[in-house]
Protein backbone atom coordinates (compact mmCIF):
# COMPACT_ATOMS: atom_id res chain seq x y z
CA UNK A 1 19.35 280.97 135.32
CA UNK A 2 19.03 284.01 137.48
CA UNK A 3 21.61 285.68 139.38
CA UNK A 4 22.88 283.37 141.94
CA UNK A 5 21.50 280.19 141.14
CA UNK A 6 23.09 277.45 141.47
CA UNK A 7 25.53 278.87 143.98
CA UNK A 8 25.49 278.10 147.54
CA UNK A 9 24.40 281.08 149.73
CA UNK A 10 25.90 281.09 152.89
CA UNK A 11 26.52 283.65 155.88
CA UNK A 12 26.89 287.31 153.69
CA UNK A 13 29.89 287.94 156.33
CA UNK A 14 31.93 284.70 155.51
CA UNK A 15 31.46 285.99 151.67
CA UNK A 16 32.93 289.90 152.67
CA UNK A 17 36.03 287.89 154.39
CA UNK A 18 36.68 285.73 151.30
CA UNK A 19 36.51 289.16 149.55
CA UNK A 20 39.15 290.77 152.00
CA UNK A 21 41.14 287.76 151.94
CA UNK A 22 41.19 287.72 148.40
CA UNK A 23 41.60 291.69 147.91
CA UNK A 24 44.62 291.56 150.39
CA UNK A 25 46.32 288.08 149.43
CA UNK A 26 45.95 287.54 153.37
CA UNK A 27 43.54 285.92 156.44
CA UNK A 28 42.31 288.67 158.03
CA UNK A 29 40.08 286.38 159.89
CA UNK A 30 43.36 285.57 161.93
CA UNK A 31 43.97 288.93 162.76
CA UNK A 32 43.26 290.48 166.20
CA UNK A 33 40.12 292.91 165.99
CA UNK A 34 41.57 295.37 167.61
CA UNK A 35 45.46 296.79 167.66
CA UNK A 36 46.92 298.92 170.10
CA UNK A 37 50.07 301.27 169.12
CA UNK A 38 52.38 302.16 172.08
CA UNK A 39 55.47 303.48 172.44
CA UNK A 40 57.79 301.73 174.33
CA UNK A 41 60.37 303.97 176.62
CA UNK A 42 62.48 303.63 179.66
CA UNK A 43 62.40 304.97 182.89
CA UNK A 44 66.02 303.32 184.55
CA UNK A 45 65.62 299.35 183.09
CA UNK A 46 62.09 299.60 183.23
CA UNK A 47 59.84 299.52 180.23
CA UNK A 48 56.97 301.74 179.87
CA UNK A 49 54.14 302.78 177.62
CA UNK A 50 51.92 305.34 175.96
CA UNK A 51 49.58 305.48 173.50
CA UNK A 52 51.78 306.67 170.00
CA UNK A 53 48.16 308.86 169.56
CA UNK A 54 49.52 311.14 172.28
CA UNK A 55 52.88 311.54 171.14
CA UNK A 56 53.21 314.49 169.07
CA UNK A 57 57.05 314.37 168.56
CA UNK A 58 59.92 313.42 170.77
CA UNK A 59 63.15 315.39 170.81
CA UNK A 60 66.43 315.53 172.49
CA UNK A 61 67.34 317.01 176.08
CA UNK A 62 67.79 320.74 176.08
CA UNK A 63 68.35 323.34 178.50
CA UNK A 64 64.99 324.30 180.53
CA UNK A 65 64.01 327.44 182.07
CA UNK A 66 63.09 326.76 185.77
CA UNK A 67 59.20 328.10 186.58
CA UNK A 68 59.01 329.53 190.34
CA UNK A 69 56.24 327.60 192.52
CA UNK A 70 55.63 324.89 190.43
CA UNK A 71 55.58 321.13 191.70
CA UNK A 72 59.11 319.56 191.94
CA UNK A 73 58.19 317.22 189.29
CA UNK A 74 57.85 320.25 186.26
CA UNK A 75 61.42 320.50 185.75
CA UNK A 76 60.68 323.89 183.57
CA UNK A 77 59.79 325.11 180.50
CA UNK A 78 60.98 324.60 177.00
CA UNK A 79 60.93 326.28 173.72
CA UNK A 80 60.19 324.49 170.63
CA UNK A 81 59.56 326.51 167.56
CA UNK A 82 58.68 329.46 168.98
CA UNK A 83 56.49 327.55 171.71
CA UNK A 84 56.48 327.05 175.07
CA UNK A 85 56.49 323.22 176.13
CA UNK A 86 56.36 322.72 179.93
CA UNK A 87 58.52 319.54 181.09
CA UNK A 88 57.88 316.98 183.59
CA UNK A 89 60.05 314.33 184.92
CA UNK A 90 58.31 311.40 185.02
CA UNK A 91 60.34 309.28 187.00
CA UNK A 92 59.97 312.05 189.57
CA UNK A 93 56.17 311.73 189.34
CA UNK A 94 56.21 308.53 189.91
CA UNK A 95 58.65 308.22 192.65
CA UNK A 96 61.41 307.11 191.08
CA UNK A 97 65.00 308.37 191.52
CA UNK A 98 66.11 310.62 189.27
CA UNK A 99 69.92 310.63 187.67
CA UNK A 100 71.28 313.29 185.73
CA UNK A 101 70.16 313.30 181.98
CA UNK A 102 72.16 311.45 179.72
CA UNK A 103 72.85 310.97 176.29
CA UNK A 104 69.93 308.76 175.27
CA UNK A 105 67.61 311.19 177.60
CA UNK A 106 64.53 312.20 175.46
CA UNK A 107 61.48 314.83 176.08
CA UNK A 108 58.45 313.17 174.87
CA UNK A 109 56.32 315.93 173.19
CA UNK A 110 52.33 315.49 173.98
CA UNK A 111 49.18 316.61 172.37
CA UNK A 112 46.77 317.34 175.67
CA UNK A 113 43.09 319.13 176.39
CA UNK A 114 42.66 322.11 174.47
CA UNK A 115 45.62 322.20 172.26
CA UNK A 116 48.06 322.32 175.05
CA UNK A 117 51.27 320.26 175.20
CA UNK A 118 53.27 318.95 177.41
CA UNK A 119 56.95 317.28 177.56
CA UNK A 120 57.41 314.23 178.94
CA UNK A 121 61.59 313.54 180.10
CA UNK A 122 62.46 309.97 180.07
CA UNK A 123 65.38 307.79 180.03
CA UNK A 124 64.90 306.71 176.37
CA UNK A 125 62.76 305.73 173.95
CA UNK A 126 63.15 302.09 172.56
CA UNK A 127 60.22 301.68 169.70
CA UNK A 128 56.98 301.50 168.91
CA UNK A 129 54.69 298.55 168.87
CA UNK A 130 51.36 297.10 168.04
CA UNK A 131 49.62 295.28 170.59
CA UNK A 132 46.19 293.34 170.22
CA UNK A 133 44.20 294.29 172.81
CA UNK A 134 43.74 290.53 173.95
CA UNK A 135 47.19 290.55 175.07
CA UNK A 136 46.16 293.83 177.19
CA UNK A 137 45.87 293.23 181.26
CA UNK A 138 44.84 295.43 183.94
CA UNK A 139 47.50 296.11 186.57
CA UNK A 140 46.51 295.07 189.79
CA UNK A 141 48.96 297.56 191.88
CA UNK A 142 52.59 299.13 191.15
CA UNK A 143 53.22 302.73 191.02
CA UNK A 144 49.43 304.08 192.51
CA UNK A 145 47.37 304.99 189.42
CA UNK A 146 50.46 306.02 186.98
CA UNK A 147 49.85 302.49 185.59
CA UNK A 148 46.71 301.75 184.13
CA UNK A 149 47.39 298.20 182.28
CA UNK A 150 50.31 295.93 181.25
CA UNK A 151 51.18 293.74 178.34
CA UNK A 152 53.97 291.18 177.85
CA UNK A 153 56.67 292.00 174.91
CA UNK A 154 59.11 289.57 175.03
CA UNK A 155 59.96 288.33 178.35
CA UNK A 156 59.32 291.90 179.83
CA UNK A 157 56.17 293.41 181.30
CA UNK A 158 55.31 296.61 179.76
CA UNK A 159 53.43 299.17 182.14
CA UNK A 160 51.23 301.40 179.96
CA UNK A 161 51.15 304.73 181.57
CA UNK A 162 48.04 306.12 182.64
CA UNK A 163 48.95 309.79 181.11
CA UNK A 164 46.13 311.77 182.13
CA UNK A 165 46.47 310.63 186.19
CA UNK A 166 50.22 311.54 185.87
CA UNK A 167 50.23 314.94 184.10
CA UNK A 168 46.73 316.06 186.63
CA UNK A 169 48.67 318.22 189.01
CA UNK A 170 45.30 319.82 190.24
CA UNK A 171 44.42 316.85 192.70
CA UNK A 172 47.40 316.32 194.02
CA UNK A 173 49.21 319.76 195.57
């Protein structure tokens, strides 16, 4: 008997799933194709999103330096091991009142285009979470283009932020 007689031969991709399935002690024919990490912070009670890719670190409210003739929206500048992190308020970029910072008030550190960062300054930061992108909706309106898409956790609409539209401040003054 030659290799593989008298075994059925069936779809080769069926075979490398049995393979995974039995490599992993899991189905990973079950599992969504494609996952989505976010991180989930809040502006007021609202829930919003970014992709965790962007997020380089995320550290507590400090003192800022104020930058003459800069939108309203950069709230300054920021030093963070020796480098200069500019901040923006993203509630006021997207219209939003803005209270005093609190206690659970975060700066959101980004990776951007050519190695720059920026700081993000939110409310807080609640988690991060995986989302299949099945579960992933367009939004159809809301705060202009700040908000690209929207997913459901819980009984709460997420907004995923549209990061590049919010921190472009050459279109818009």
């Amino acid at each position: 008997m030659s290799g593989g007689e008298g075994f059925a031969t069936g779809n080769e991709g069926d075979w490398e799933a049995l393979a995974r399935n039995a490599a992993t002690g899991r189905d990973v024919s079950d599992e969504p194709a494609v996952l989505r990490e976010l991180l989930i912070f809040l502006l007021g009670d609202s829930p919003y999103a970014m992709p965790v890719e962007r997020v380089r670190e995320i550290v507590r409210m400090r003192a800022m330096t104020p930058v003459p003739r800069v939108p309203a929206e950069i709230r300054g500048v920021i030093t963070l091991r020796g480098e200069i992190v500019q901040v923006v308020d993203l509630r006021m970029r997207l219209g939003l009142a803005t209270p005093e910072a609190g206690r659970r008030t975060r700066i959101i550190v980004l990776h951007g285009d050519d190695d720059r960062v920026t700081g993000v300054l939110v409310d807080a930061v609640r988690e991060v979470v995986r989302v299949s992108e099945d579960d992933v909706r367009p939004a159809t309106g809301g705060e202009g283009d700040a908000v690209a898409e929207l997913f459901l956790s819980g009984e709460n609409f997420v907004s995923i932020i549209e990061l590049d539209r919010v921190l472009d401040f050459d279109g818009t003054d």
